[in-house]
PDB file of N, CA and C in Angstrom:
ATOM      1  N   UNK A   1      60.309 129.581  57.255  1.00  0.00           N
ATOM      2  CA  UNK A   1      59.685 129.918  58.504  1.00  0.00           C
ATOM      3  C   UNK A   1      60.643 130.779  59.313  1.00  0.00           C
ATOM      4  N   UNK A   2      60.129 131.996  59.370  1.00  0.00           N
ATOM      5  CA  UNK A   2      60.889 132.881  60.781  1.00  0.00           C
ATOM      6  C   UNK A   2      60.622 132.585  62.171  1.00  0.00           C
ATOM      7  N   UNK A   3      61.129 132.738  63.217  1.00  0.00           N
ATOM      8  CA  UNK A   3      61.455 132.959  64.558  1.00  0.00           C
ATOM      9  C   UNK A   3      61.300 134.168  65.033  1.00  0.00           C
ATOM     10  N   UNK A   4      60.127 133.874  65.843  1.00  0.00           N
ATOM     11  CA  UNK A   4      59.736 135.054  66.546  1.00  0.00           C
ATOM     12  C   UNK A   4      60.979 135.596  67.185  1.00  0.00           C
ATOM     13  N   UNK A   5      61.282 137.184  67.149  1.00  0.00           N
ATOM     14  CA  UNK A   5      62.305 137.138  67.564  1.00  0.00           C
ATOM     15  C   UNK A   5      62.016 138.074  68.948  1.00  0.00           C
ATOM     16  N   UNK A   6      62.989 137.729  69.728  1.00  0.00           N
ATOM     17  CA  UNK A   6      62.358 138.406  71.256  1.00  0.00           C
ATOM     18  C   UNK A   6      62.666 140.210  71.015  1.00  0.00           C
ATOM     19  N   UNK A   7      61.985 140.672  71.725  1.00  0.00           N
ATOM     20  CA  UNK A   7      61.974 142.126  72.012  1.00  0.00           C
ATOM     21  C   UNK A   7      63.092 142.380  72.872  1.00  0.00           C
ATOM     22  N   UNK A   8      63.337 141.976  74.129  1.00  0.00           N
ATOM     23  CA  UNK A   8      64.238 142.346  75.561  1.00  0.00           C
ATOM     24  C   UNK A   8      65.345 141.678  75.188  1.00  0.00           C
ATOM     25  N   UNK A   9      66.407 142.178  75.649  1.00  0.00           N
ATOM     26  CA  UNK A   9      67.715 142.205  75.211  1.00  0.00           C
ATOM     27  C   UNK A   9      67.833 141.002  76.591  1.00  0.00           C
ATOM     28  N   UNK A  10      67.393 140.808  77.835  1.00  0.00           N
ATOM     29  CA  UNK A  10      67.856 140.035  78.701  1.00  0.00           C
ATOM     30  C   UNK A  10      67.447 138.478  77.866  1.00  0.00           C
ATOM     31  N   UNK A  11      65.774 139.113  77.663  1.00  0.00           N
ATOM     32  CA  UNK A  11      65.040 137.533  77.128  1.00  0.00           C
ATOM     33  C   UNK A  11      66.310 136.714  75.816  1.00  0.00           C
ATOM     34  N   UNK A  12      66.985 137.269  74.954  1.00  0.00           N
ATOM     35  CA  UNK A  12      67.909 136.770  73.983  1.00  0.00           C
ATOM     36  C   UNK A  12      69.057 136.535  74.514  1.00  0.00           C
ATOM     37  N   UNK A  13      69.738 137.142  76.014  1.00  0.00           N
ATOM     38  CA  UNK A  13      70.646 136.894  76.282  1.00  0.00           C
ATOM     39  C   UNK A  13      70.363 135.478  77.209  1.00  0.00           C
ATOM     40  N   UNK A  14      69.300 135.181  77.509  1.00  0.00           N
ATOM     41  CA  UNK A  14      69.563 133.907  78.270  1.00  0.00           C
ATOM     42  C   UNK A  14      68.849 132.704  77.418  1.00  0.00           C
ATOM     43  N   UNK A  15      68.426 133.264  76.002  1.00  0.00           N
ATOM     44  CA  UNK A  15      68.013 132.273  75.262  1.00  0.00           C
ATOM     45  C   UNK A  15      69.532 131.793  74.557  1.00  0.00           C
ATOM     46  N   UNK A  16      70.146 133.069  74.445  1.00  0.00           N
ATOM     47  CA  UNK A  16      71.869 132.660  73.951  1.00  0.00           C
ATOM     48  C   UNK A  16      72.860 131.668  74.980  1.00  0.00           C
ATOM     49  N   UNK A  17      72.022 132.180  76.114  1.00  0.00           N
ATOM     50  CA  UNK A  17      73.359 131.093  76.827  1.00  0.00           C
ATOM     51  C   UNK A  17      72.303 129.862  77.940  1.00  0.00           C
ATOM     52  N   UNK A  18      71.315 129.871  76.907  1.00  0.00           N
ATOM     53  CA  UNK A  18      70.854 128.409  77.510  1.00  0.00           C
ATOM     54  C   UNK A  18      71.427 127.790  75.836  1.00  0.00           C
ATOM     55  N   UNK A  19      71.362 128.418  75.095  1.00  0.00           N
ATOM     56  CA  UNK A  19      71.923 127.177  73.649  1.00  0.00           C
ATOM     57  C   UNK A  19      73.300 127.208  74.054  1.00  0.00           C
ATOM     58  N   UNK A  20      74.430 128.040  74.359  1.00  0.00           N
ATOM     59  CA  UNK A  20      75.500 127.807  74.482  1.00  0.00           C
ATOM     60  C   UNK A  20      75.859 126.900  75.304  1.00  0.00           C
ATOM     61  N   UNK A  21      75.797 126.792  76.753  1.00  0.00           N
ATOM     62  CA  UNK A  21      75.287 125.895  77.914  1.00  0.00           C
ATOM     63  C   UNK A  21      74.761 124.791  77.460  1.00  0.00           C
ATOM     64  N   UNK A  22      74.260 124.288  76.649  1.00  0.00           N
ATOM     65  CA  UNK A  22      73.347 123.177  76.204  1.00  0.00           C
ATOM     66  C   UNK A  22      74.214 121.971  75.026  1.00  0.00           C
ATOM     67  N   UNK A  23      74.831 123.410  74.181  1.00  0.00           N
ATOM     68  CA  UNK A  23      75.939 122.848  73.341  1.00  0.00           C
ATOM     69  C   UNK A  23      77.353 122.219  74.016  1.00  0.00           C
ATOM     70  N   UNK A  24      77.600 122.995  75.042  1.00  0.00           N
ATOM     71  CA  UNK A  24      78.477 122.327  75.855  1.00  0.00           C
ATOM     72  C   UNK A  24      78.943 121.010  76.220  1.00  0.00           C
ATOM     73  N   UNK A  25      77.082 120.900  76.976  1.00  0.00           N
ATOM     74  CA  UNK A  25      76.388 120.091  78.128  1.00  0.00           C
ATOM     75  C   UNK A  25      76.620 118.459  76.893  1.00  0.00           C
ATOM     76  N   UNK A  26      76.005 118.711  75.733  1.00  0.00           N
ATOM     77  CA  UNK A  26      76.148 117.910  75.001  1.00  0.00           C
ATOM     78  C   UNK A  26      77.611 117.462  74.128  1.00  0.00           C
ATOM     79  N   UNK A  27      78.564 118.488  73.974  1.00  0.00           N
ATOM     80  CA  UNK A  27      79.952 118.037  74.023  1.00  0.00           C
ATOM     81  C   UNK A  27      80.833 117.241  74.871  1.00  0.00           C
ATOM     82  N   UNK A  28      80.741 117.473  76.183  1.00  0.00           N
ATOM     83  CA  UNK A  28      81.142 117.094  77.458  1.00  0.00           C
ATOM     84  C   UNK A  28      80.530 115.378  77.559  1.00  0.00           C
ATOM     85  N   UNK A  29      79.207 115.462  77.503  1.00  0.00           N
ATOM     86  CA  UNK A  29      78.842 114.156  77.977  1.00  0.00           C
ATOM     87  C   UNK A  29      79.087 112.731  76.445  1.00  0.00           C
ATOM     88  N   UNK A  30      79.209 113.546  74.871  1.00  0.00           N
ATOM     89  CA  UNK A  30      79.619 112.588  74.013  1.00  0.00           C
ATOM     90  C   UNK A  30      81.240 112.151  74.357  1.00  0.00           C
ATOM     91  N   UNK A  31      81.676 113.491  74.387  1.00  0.00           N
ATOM     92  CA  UNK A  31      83.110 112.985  74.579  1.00  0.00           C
ATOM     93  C   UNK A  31      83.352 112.068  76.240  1.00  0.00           C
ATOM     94  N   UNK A  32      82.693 111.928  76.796  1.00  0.00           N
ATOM     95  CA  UNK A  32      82.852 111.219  78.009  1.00  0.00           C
ATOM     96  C   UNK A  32      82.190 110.012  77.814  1.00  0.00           C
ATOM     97  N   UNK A  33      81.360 110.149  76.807  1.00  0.00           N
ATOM     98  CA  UNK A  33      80.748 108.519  76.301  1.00  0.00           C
ATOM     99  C   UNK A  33      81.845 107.843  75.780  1.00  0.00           C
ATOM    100  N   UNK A  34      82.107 108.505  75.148  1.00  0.00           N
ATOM    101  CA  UNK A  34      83.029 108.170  73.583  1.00  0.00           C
ATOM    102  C   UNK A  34      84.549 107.543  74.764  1.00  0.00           C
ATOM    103  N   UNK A  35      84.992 107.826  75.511  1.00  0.00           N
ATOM    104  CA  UNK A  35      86.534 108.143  76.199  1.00  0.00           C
ATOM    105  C   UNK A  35      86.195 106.342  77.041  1.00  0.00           C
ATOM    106  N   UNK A  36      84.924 106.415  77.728  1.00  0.00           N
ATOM    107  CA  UNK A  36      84.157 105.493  78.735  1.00  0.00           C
ATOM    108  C   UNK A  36      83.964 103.676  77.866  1.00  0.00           C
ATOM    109  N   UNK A  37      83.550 104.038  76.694  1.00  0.00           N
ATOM    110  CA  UNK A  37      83.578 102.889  75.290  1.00  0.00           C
ATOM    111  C   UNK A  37      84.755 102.309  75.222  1.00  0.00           C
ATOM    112  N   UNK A  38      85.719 103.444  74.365  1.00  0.00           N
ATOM    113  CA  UNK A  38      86.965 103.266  74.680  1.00  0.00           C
ATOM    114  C   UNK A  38      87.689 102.423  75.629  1.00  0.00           C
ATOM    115  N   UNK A  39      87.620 103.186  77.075  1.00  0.00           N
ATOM    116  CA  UNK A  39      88.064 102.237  77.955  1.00  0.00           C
ATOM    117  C   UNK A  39      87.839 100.974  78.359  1.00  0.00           C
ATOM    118  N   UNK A  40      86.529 100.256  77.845  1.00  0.00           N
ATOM    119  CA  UNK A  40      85.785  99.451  78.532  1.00  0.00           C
ATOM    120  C   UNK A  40      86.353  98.168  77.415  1.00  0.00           C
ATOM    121  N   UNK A  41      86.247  98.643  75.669  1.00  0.00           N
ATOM    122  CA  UNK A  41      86.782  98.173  74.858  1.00  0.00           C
ATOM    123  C   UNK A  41      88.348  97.121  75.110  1.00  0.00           C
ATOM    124  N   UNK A  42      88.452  98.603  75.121  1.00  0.00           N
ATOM    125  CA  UNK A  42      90.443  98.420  75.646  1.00  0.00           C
ATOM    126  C   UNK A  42      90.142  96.758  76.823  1.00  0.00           C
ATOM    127  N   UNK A  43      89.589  97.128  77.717  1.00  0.00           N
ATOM    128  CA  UNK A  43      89.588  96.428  79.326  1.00  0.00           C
ATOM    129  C   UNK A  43      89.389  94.898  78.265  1.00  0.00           C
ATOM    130  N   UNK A  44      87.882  95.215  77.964  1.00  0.00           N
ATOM    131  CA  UNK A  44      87.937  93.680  77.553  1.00  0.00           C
ATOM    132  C   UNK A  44      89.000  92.760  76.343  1.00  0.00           C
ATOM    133  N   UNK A  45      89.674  93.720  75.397  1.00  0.00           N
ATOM    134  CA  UNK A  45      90.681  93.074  74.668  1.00  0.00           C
ATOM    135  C   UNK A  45      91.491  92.065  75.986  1.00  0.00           C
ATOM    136  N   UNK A  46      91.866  92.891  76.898  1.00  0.00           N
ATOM    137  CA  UNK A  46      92.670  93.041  77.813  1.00  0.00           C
ATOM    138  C   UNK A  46      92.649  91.591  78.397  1.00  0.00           C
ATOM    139  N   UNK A  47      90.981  91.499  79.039  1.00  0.00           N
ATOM    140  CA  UNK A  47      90.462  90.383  79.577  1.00  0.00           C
ATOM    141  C   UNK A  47      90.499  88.816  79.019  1.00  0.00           C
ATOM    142  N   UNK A  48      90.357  89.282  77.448  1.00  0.00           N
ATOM    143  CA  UNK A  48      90.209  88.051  76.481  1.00  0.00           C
ATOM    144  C   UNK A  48      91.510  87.741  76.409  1.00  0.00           C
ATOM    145  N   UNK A  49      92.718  88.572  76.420  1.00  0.00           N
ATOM    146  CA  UNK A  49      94.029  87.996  76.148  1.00  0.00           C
ATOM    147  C   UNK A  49      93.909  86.957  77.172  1.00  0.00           C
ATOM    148  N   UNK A  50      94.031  87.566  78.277  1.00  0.00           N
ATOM    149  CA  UNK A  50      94.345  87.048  80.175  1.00  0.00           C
ATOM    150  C   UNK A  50      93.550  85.456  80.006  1.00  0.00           C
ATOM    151  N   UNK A  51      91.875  85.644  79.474  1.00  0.00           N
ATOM    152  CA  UNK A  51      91.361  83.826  80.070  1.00  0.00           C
ATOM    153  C   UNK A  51      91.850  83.134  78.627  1.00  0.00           C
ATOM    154  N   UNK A  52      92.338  83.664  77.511  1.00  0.00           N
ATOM    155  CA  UNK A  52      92.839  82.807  76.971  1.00  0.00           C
ATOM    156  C   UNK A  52      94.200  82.247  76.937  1.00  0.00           C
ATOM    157  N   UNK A  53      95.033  83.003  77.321  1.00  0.00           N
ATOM    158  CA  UNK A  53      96.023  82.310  78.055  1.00  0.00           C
ATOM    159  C   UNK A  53      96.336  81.259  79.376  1.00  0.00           C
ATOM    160  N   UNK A  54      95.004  81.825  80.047  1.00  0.00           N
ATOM    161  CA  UNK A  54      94.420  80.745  81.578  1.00  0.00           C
ATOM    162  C   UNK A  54      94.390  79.263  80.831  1.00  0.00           C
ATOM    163  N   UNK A  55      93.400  79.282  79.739  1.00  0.00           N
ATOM    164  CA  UNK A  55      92.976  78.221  79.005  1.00  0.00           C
ATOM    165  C   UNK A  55      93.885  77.208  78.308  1.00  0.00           C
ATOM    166  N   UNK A  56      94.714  78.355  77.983  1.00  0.00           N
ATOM    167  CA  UNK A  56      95.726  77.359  76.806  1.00  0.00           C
ATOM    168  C   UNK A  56      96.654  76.862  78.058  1.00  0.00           C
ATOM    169  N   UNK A  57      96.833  77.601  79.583  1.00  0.00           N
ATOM    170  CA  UNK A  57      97.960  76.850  80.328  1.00  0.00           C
ATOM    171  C   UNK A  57      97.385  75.776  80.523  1.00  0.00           C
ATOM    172  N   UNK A  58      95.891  75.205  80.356  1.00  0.00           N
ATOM    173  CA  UNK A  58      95.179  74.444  81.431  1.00  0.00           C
ATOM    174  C   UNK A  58      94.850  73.433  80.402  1.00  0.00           C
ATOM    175  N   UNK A  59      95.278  73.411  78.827  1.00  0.00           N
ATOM    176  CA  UNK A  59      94.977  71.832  78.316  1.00  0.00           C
ATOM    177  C   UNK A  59      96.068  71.427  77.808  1.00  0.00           C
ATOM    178  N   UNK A  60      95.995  70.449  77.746  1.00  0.00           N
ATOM    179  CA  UNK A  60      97.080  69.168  77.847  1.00  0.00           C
ATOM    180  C   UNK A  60      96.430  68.071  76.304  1.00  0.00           C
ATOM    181  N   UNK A  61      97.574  67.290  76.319  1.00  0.00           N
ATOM    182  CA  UNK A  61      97.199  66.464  75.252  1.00  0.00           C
ATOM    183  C   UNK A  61      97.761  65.233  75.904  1.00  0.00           C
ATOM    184  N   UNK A  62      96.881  64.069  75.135  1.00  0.00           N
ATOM    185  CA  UNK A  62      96.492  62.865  75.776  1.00  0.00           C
ATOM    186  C   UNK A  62      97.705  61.919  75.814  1.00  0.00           C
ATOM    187  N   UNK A  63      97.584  60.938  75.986  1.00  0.00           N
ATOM    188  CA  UNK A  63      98.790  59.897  75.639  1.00  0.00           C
ATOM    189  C   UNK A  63      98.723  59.798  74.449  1.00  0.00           C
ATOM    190  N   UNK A  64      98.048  59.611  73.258  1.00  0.00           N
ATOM    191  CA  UNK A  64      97.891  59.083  72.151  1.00  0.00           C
ATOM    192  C   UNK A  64      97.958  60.662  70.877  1.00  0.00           C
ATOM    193  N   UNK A  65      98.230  61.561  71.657  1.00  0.00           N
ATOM    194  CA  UNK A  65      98.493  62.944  71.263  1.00  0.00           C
ATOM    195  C   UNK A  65      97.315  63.453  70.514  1.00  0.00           C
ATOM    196  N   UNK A  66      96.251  63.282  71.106  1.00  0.00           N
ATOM    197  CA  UNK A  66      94.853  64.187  70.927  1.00  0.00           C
ATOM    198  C   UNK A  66      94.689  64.706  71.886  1.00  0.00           C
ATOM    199  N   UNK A  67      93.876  65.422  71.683  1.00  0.00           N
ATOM    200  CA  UNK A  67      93.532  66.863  72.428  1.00  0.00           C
ATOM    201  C   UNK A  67      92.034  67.102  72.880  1.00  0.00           C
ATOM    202  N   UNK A  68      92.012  66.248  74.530  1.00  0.00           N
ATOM    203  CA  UNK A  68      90.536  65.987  74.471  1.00  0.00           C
ATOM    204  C   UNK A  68      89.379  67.538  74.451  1.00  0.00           C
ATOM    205  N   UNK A  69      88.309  67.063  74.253  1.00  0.00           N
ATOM    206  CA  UNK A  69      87.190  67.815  73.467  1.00  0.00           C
ATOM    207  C   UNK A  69      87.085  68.363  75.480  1.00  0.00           C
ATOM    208  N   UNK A  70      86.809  69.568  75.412  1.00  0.00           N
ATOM    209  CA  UNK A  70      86.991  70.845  76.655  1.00  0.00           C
ATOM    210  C   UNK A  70      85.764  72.165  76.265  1.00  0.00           C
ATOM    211  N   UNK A  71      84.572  71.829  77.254  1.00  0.00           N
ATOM    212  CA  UNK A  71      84.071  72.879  77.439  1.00  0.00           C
ATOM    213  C   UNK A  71      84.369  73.711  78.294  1.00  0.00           C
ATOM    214  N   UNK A  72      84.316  74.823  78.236  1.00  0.00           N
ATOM    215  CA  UNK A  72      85.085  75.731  79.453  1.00  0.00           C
ATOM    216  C   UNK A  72      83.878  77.203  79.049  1.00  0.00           C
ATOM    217  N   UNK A  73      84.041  77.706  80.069  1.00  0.00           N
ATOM    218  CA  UNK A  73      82.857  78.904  80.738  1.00  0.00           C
ATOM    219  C   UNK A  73      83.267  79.908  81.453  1.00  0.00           C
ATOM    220  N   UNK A  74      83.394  80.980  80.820  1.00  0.00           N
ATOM    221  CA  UNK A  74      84.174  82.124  81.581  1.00  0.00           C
ATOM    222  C   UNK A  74      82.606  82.713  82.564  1.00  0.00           C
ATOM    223  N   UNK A  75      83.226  82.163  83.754  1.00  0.00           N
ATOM    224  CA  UNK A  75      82.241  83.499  84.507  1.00  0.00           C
ATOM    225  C   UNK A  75      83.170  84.898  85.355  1.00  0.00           C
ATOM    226  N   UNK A  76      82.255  86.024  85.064  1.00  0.00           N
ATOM    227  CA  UNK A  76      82.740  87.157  85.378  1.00  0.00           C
ATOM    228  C   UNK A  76      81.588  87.676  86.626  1.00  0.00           C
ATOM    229  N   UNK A  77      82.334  88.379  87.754  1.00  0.00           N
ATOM    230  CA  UNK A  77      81.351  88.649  88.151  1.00  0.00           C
ATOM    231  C   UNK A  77      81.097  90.559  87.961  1.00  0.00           C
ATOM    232  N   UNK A  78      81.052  91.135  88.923  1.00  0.00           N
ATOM    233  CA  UNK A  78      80.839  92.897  88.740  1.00  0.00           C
ATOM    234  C   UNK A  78      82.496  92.872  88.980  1.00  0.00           C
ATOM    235  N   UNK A  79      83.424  92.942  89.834  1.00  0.00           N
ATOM    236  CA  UNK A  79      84.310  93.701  90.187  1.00  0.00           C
ATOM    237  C   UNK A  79      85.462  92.224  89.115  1.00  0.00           C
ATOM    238  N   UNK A  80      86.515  93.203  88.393  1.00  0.00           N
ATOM    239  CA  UNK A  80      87.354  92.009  87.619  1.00  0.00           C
ATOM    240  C   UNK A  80      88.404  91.200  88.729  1.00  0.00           C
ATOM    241  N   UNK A  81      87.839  91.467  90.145  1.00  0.00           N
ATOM    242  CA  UNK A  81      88.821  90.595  91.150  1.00  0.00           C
ATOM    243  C   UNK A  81      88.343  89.048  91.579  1.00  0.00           C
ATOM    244  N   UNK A  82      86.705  89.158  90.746  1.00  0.00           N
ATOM    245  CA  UNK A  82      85.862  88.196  91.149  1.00  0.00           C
ATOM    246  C   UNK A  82      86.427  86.774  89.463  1.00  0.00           C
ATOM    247  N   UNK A  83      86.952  87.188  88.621  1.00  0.00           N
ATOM    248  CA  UNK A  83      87.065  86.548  87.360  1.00  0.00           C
ATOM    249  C   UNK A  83      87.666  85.057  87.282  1.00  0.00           C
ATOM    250  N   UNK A  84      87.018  84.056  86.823  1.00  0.00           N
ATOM    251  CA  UNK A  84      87.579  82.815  86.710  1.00  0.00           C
ATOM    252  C   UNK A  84      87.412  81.868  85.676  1.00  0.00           C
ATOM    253  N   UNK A  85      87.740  81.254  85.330  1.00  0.00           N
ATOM    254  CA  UNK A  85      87.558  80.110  84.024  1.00  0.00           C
ATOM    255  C   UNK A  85      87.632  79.014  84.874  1.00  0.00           C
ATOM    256  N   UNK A  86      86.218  78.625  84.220  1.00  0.00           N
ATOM    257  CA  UNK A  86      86.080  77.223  84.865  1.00  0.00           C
ATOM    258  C   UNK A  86      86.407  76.117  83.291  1.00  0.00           C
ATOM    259  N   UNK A  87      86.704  74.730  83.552  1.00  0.00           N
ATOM    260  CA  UNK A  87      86.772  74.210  82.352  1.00  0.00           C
ATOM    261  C   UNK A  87      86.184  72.767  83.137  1.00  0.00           C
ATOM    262  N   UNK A  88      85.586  72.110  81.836  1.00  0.00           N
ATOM    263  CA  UNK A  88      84.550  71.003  82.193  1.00  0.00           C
ATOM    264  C   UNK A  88      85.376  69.771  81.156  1.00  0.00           C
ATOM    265  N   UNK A  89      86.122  68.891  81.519  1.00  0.00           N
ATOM    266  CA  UNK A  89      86.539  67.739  80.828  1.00  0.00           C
ATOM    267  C   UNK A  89      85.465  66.916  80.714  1.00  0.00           C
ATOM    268  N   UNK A  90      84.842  66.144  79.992  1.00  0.00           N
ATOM    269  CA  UNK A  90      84.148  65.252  79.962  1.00  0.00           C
ATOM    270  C   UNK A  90      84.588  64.120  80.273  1.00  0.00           C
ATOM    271  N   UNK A  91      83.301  63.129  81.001  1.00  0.00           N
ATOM    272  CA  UNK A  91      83.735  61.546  81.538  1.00  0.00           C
ATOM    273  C   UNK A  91      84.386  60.953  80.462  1.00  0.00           C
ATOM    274  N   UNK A  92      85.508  59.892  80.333  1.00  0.00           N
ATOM    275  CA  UNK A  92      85.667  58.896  80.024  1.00  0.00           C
ATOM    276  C   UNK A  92      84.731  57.735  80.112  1.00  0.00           C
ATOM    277  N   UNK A  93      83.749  57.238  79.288  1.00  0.00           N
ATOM    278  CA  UNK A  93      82.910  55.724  79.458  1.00  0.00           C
ATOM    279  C   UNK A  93      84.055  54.616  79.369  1.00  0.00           C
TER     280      UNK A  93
END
């Protein structure tokens, strides 16, 4: 299949630099995806080190040297200034 091809030298010059412009447009915004992943990646390694170290300062072992059973619940909120680990010991009956 051929492509009509334009007659006017303007009509091809702005069909050339809407694809050039376009190829750009689409370089610019992968590589800013791609950079944005990256960072966010990175952040959360970052994050998981930080509440698991919160965690491991925060259990203890028993008199009898077990290690009671600990649910714990990371809540995060939008901004990482809001971040906390909560941990839930269970009752003793």
């Amino acid at each position: 299949m051929t492509w009509p091809r334009p007659k006017h030298v303007r009509t091809r010059l702005t069909l050339w630099y809407v694809f050039v412009l376009s190829a750009l447009l689409i370089v610019c915004i992968a590589g800013t995806s791609f950079i944005l992943v990256w960072q966010m990646h990175e952040q959360l390694k970052r994050h998981i080190v930080q509440d698991l170290e919160t965690v491991e300062g925060l259990l203890y072992f028993s008199g009898d040297g077990q290690l009671p059973t600990v649910r714990f619940f990371i809540e995060t909120t939008a901004s990482a200034i809001g971040r906390s680990v909560v941990l839930h010991f269970p009752e003793k009956e």
